[in-house]
N, C-alpha and C. Protein backbone atom coordinates (compact mmCIF):
# COMPACT_ATOMS: atom_id res chain seq x y z
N UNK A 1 109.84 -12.14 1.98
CA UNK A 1 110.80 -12.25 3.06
C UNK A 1 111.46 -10.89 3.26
N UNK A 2 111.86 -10.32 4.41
CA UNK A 2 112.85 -9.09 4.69
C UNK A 2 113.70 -9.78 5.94
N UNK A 3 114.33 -9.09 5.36
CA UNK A 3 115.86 -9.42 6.27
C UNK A 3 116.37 -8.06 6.55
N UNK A 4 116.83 -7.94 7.66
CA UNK A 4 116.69 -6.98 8.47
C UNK A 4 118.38 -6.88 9.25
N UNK A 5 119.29 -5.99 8.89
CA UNK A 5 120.40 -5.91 9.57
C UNK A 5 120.45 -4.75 9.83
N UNK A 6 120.54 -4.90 11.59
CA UNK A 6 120.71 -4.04 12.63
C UNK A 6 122.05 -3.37 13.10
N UNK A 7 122.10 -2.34 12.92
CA UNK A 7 124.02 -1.85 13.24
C UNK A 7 123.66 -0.33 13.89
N UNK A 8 123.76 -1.40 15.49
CA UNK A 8 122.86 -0.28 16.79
C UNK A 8 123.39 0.82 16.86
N UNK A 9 124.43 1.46 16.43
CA UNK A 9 125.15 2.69 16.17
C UNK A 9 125.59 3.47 15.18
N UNK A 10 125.20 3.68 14.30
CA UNK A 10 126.37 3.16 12.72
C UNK A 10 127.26 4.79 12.68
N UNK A 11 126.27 5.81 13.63
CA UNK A 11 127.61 6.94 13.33
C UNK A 11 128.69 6.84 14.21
N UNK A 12 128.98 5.71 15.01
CA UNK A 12 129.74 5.90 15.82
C UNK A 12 131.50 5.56 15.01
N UNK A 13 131.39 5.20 13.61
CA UNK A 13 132.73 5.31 13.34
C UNK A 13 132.53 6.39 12.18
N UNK A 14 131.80 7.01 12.37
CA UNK A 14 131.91 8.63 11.58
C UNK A 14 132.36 9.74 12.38
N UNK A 15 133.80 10.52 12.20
CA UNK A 15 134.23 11.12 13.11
C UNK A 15 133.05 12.59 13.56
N UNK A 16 132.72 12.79 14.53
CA UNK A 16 132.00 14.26 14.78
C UNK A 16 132.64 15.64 15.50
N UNK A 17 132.93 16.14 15.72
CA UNK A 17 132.87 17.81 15.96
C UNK A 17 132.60 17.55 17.77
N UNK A 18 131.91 17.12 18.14
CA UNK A 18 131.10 16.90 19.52
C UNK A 18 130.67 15.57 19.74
N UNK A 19 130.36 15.25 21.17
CA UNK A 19 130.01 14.00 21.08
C UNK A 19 128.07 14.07 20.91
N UNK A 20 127.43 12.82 20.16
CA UNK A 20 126.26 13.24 20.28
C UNK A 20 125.67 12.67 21.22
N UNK A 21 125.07 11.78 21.49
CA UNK A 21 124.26 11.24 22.20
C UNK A 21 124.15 9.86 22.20
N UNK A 22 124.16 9.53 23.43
CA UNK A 22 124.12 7.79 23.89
C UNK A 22 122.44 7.29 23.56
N UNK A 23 121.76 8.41 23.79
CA UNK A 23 120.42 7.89 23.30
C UNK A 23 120.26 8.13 21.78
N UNK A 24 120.94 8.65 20.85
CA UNK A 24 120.83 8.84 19.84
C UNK A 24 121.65 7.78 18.88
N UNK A 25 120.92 6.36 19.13
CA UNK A 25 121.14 5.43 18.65
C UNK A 25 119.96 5.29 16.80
N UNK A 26 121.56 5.13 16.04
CA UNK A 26 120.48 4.58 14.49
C UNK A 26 120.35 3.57 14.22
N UNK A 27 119.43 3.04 13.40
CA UNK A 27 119.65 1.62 13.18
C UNK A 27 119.10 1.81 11.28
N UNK A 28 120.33 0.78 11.23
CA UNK A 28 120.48 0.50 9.48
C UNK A 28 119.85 -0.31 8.91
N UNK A 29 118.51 -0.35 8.21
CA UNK A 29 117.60 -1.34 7.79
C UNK A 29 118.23 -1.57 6.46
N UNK A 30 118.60 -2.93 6.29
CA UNK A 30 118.68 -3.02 4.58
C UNK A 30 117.01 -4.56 4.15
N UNK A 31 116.75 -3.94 3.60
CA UNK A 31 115.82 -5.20 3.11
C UNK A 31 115.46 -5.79 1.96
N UNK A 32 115.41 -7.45 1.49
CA UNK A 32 115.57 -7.99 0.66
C UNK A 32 114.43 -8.17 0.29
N UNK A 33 113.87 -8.13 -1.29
CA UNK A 33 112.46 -8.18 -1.32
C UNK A 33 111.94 -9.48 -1.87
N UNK A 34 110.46 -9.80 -1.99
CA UNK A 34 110.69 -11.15 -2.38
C UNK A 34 109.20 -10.89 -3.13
N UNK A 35 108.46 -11.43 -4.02
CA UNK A 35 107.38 -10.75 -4.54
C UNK A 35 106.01 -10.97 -3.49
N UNK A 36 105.90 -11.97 -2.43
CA UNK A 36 104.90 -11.85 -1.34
C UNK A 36 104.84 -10.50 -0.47
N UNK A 37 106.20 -9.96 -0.07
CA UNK A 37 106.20 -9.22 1.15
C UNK A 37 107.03 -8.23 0.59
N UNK A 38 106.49 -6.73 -0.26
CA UNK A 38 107.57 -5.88 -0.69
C UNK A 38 107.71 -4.69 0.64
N UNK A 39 108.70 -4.76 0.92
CA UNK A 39 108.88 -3.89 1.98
C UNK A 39 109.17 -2.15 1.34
N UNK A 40 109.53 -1.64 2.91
CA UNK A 40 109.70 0.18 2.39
C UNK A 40 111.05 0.02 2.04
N UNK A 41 111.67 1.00 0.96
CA UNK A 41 113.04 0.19 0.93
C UNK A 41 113.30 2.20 -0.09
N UNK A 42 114.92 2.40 0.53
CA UNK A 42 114.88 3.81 0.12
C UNK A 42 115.79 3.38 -1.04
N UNK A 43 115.62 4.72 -1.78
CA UNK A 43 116.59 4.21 -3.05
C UNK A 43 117.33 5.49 -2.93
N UNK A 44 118.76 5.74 -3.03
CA UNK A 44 119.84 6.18 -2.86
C UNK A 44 120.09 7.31 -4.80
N UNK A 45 119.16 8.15 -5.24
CA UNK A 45 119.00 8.52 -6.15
C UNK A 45 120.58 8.80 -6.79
N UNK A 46 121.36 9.77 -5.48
CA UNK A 46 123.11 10.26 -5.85
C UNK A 46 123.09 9.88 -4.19
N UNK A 47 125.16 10.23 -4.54
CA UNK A 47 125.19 10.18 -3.44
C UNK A 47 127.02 10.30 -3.75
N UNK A 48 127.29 11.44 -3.08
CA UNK A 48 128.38 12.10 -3.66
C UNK A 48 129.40 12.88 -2.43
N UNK A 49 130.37 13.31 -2.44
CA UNK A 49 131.19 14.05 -1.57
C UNK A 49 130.74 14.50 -0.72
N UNK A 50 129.82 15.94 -1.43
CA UNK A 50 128.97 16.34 -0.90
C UNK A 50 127.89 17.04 -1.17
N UNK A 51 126.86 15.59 -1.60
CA UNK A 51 125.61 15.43 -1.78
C UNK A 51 124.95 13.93 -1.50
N UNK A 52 123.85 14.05 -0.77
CA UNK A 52 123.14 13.01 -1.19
C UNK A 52 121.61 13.04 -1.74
N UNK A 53 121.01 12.33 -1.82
CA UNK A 53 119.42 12.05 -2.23
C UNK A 53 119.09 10.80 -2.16
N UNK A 54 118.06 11.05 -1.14
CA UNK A 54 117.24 9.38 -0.73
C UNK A 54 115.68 9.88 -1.31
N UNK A 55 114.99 8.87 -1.94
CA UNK A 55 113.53 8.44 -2.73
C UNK A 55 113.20 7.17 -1.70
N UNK A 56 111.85 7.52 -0.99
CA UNK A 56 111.19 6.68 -0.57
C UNK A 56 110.04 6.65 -0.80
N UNK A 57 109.27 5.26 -1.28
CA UNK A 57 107.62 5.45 -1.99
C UNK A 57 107.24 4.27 -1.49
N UNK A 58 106.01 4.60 -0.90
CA UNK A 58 105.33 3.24 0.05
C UNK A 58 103.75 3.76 -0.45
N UNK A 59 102.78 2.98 0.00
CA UNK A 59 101.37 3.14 -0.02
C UNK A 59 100.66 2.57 1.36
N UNK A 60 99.98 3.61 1.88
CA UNK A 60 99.36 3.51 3.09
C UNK A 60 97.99 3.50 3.17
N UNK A 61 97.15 2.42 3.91
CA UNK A 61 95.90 2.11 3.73
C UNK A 61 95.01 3.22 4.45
N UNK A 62 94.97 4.57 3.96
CA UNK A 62 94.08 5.27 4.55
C UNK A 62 94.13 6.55 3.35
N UNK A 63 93.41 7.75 3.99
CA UNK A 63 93.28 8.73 3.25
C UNK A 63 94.19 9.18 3.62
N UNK A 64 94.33 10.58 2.42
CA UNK A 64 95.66 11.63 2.64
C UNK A 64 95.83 12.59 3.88
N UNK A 65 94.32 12.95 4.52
CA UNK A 65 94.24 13.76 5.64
C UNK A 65 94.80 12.86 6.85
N UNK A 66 94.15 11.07 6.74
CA UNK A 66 94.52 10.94 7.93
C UNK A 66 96.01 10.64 7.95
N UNK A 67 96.85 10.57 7.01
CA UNK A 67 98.21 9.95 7.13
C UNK A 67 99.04 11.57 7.53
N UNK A 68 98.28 12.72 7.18
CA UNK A 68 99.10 13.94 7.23
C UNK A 68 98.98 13.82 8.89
N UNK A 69 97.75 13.70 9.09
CA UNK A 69 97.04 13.74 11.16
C UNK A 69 98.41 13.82 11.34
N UNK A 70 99.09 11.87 11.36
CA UNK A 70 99.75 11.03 11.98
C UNK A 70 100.81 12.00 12.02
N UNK A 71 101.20 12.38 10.67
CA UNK A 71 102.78 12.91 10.40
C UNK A 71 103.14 13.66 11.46
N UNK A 72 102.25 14.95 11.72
CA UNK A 72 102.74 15.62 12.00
C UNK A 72 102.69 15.40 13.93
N UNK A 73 102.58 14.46 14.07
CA UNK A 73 102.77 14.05 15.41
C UNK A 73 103.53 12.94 15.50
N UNK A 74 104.92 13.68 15.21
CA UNK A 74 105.59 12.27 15.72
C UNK A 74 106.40 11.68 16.61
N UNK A 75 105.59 12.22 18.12
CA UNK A 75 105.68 11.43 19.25
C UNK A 75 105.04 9.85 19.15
N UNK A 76 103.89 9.70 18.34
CA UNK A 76 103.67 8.61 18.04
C UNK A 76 104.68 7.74 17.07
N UNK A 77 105.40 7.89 16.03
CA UNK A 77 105.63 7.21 15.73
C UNK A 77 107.56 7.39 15.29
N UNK A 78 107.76 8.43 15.48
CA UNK A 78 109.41 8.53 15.21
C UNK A 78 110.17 8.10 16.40
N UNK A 79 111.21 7.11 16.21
CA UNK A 79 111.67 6.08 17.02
C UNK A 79 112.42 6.66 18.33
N UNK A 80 111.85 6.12 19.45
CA UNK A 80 113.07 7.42 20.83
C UNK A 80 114.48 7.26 20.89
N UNK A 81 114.87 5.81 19.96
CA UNK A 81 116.23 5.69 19.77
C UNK A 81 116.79 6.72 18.81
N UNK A 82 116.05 7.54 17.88
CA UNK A 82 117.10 8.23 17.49
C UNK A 82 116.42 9.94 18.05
N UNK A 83 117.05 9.86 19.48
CA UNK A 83 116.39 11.21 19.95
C UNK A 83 117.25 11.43 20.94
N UNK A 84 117.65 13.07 21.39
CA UNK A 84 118.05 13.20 22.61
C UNK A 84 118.02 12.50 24.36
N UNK A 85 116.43 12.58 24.07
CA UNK A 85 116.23 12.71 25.73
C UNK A 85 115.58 10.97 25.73
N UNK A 86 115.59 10.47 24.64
CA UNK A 86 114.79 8.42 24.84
C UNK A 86 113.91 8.14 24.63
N UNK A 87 113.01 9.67 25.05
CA UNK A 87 112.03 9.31 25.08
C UNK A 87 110.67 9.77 23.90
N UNK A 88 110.12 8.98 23.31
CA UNK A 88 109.14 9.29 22.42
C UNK A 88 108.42 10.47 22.51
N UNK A 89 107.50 10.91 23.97
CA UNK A 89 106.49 11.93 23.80
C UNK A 89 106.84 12.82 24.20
N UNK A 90 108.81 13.15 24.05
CA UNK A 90 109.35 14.38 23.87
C UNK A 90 108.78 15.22 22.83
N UNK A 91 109.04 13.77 21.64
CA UNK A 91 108.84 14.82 20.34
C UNK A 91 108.15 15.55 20.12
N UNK A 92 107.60 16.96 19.21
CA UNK A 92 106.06 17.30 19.05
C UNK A 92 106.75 17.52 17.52
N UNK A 93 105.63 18.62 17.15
CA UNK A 93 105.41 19.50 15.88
C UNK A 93 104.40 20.19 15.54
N UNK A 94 105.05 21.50 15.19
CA UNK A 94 104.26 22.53 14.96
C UNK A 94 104.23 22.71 13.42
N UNK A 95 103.08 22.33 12.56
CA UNK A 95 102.67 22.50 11.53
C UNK A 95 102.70 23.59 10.52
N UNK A 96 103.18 24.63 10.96
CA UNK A 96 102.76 25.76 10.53
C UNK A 96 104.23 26.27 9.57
N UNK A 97 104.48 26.92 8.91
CA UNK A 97 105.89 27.58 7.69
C UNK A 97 106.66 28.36 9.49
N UNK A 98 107.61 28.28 9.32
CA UNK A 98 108.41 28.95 10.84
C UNK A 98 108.58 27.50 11.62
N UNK A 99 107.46 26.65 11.81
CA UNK A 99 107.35 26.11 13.16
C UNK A 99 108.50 24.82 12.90
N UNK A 100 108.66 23.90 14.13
CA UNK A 100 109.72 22.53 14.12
C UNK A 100 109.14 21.69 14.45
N UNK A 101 109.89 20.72 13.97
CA UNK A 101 109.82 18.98 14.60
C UNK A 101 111.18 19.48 15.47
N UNK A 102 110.54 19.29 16.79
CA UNK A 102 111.43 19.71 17.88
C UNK A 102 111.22 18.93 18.82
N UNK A 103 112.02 18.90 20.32
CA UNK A 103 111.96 17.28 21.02
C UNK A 103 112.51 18.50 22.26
N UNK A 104 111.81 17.90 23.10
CA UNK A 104 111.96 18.88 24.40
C UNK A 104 112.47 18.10 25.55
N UNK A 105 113.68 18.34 26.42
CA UNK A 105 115.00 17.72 26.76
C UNK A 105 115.14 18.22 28.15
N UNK A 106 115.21 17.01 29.05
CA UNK A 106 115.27 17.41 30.76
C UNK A 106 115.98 18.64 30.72
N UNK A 107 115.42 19.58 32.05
CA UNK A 107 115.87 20.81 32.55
C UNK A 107 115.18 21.84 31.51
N UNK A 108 114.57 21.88 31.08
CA UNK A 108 113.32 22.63 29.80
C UNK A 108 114.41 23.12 28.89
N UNK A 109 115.08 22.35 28.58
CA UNK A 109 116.05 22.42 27.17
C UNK A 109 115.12 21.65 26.13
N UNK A 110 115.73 21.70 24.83
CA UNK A 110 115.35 21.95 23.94
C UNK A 110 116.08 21.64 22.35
N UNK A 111 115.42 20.99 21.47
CA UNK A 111 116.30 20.96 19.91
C UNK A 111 115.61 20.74 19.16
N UNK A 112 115.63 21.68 18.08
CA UNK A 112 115.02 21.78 16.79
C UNK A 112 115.79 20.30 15.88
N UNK A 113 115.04 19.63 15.60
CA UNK A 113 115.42 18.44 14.55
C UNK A 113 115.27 19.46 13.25
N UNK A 114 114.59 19.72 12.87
CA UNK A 114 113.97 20.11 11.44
C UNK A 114 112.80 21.37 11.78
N UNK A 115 113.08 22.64 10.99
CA UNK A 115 112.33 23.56 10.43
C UNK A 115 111.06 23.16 9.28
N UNK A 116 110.09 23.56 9.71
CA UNK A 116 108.83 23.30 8.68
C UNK A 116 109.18 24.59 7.96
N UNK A 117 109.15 23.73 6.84
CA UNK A 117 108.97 25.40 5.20
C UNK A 117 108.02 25.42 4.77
N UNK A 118 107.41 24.25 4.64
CA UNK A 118 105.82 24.02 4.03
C UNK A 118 105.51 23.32 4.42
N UNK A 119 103.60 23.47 4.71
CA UNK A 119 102.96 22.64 5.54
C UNK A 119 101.21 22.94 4.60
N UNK A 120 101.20 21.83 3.95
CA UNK A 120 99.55 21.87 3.39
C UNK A 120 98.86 20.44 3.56
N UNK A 121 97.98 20.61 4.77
CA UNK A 121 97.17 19.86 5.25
C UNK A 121 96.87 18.76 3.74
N UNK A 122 96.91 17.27 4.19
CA UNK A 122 96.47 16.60 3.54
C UNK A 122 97.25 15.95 1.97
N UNK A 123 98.67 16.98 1.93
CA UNK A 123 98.70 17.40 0.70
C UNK A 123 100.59 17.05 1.13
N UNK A 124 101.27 17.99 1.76
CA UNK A 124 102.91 18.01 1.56
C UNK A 124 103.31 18.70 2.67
N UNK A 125 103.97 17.92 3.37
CA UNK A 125 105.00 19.00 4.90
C UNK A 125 106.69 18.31 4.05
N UNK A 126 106.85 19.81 3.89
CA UNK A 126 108.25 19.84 3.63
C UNK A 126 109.33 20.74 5.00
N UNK A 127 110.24 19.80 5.55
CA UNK A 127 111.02 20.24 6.64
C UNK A 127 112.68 20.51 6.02
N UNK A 128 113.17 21.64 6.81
CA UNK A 128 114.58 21.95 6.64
C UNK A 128 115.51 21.56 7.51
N UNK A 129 116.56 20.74 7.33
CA UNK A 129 117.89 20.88 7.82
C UNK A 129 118.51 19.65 8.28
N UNK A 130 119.54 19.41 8.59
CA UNK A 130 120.38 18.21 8.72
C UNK A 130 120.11 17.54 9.97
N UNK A 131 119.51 16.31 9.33
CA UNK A 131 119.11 15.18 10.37
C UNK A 131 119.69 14.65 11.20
N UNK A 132 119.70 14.40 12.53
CA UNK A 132 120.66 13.40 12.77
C UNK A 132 121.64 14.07 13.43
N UNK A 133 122.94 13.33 13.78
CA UNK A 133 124.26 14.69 13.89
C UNK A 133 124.19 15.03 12.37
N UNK A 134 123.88 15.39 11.22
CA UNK A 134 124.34 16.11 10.05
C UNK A 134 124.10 17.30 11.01
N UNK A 135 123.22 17.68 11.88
CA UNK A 135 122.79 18.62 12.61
C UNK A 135 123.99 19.92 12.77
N UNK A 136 125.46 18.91 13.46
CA UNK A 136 126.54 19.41 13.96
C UNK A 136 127.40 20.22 12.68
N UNK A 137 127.30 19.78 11.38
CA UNK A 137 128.31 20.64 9.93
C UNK A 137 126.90 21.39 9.52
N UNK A 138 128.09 21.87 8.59
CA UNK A 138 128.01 23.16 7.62
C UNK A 138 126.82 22.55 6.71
N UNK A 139 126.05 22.04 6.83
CA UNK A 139 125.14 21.35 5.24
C UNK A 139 123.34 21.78 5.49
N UNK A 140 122.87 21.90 4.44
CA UNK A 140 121.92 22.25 3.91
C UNK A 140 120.81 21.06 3.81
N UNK A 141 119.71 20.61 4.30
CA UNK A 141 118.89 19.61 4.07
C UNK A 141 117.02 20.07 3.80
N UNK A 142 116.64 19.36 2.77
CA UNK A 142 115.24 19.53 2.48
C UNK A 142 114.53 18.19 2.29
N UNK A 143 114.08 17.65 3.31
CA UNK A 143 113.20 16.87 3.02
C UNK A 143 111.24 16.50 3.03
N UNK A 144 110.87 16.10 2.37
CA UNK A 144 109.12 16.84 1.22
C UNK A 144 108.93 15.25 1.46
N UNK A 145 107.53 15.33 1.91
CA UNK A 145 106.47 14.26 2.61
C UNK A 145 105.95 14.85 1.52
N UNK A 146 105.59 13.90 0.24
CA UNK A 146 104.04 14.31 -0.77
C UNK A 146 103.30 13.05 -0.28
N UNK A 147 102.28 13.73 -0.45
CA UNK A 147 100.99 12.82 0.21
C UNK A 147 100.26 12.75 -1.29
N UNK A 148 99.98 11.53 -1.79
CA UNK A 148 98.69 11.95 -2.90
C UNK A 148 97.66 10.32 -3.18
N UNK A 149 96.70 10.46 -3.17
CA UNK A 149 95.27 9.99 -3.00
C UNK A 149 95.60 8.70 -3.99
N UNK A 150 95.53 7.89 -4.12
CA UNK A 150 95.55 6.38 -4.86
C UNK A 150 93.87 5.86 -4.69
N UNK A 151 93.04 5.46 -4.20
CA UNK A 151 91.86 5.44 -4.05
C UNK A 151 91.10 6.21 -2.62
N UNK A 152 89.74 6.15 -2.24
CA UNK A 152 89.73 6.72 -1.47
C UNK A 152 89.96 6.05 0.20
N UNK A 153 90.75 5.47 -0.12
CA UNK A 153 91.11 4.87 1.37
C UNK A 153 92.64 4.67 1.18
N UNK A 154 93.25 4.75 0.38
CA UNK A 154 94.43 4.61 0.40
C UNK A 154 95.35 5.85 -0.28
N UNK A 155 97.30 5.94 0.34
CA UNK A 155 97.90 7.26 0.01
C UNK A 155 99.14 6.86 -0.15
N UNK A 156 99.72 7.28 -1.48
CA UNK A 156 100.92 7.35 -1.76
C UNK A 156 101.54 8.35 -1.47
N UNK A 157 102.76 7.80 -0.44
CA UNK A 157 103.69 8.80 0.63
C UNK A 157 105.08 8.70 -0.34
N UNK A 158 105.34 9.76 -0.76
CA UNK A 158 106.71 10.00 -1.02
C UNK A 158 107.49 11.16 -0.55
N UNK A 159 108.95 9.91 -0.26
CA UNK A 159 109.40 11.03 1.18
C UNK A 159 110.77 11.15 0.55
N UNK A 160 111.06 12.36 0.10
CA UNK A 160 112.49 12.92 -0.37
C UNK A 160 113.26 13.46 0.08
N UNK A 161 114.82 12.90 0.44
CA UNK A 161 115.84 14.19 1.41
C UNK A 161 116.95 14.21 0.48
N UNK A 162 116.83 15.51 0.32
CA UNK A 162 118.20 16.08 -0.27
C UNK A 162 119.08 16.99 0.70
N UNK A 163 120.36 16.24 0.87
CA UNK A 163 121.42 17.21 1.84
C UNK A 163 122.66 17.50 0.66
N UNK A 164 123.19 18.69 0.95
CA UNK A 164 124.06 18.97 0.31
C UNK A 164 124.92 19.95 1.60
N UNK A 165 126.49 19.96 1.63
CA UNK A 165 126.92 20.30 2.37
C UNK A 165 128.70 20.25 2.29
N UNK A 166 129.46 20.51 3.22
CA UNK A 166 130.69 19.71 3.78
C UNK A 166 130.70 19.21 5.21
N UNK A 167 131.51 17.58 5.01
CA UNK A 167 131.27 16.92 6.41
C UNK A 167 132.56 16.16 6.40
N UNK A 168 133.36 16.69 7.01
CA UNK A 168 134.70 15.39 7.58
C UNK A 168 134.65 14.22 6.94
N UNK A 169 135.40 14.01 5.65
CA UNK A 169 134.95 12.70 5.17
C UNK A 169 134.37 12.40 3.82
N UNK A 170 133.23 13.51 4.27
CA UNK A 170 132.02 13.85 3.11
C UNK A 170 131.50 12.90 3.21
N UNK A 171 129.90 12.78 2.18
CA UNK A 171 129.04 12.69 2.63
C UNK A 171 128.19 11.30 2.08
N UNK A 172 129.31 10.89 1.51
CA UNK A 172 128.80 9.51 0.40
C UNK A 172 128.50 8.24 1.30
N UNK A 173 129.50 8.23 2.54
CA UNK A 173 129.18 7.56 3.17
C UNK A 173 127.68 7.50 4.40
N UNK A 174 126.91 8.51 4.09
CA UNK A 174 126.22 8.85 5.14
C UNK A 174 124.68 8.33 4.31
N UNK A 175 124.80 8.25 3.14
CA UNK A 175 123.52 8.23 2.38
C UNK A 175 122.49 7.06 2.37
N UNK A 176 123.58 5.76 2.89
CA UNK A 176 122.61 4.51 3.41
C UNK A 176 122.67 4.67 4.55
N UNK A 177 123.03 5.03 5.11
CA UNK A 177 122.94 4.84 7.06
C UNK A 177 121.50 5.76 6.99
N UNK A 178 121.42 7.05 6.52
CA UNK A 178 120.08 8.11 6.77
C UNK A 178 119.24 7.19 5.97
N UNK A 179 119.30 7.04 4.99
CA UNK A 179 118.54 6.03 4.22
C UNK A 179 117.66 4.94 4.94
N UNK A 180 118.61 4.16 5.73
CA UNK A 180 117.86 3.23 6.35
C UNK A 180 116.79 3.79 7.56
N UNK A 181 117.23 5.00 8.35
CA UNK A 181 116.82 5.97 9.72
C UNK A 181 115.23 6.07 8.62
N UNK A 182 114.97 6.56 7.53
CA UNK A 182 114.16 7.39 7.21
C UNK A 182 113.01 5.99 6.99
N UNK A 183 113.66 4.88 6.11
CA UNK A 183 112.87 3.53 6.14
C UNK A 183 111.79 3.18 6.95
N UNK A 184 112.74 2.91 8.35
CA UNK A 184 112.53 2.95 9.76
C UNK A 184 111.17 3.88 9.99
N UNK A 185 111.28 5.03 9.75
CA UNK A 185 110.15 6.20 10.21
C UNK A 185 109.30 5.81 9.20
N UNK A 186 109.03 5.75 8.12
CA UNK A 186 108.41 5.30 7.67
C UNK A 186 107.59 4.60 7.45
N UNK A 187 108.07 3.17 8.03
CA UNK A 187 107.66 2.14 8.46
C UNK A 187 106.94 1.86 9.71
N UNK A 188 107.17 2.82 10.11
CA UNK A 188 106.81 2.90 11.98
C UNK A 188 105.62 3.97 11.51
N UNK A 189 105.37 4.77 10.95
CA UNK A 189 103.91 5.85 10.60
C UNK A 189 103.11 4.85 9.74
N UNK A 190 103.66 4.52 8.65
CA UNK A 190 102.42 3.53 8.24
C UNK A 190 101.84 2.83 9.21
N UNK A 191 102.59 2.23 9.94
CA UNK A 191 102.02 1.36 11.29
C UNK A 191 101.01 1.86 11.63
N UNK A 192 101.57 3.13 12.33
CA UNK A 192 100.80 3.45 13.26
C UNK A 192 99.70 4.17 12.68
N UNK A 193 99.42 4.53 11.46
CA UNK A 193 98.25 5.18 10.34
C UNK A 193 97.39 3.64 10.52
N UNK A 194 97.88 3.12 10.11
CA UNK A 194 96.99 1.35 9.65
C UNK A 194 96.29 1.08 10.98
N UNK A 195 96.91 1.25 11.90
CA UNK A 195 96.50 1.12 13.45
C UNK A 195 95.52 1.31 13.91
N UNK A 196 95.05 2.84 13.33
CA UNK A 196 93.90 3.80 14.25
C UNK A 196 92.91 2.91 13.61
N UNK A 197 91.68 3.26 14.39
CA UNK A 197 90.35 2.32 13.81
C UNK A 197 89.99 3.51 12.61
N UNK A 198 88.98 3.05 12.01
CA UNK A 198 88.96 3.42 10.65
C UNK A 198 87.49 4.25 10.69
């Protein structure tokens, strides 16, 4: 069984700096597991003033190349609710150490979500910087997609974000709300990996 609670805004009683975005709606997955149906479910490693760390480990029915394909295109599968412009095939990504998961915004504007630091086909895309509005403070973020081989049709995805920073408040409260956002993506790429014909 999963049970699924939806809280269509959740930064909206986190004070911000700026306003962000009406399309930049999150949604807070918490899920209950039951031994038929184990869902993606993040585990909250710390989570402190100002620090957090989310651990997410799922297994996806394909190889490591094709789940990297997916990743790094995620107009397919990263949600348009949590995006500037709504819409999904804003998003792109450029694979490469320099390049972004960036989302391209009426009037040929423009926003870097995340800096790629490392990018090895098949293997680990690790991206830099604060997700989300964390975007708007002072904080530091690294989060590392390891990809590694379980048989040859199947891939254990583990997806790690560490932010460290200062944020109005700080940051303890922010660590299940991103927590659940990252679930979500997660859950939505396996999909769409399981999807393609084989």
């Amino acid at each position: 069984m999963r049970v699924i609670f939806i809280q269509p805004n959740f930064f909206s009683g986190i004070k911000r700096r700026a306003p962000y975005s009406v399309c930049m709606r999150t949604i807070l997955l918490v899920f209950l597991v039951s031994t038929l149906n184990l869902p993606v479910m993040a585990e909250v490693i710390r989570s402190e003033e100002t620090a957090f760390e989310i651990n997410i480990n799922l297994e996806i029915s394909a190889d490591p190349g094709s789940v990297y394909n997916q990743l790094i295109q995620p107009q397919n599968w990263w949600n348009p609710d949590h995006s500037y412009s709504g819409l999904g095939e804003n998003f792109y990504m450029t694979p490469v150490a320099g390049g972004c998961f960036c989302e391209n915004l009426p009037g040929s504007g423009m926003v870097v979500h995340m800096s790629v630091l490392y990018a090895a086909p098949g293997k680990m895309l690790r991206l830099g910087g604060g997700l989300g509005p964390l975007q708007e403070y002072p904080v530091n973020g690294v989060m590392s997609w390891a990809l590694e081989p379980v048989t040859e049709n199947t891939t254990k995805l583990t997806l790690t974000y560490l932010v460290s920073g200062n944020v109005e408040g700080g940051l303890t409260s922010w660590a299940d709300a991103v927590g659940g956002v990252l679930v979500e993506a997660t859950d939505r790429l396996k999909a769409q990996v399981e999807s393609l014909p084989k």
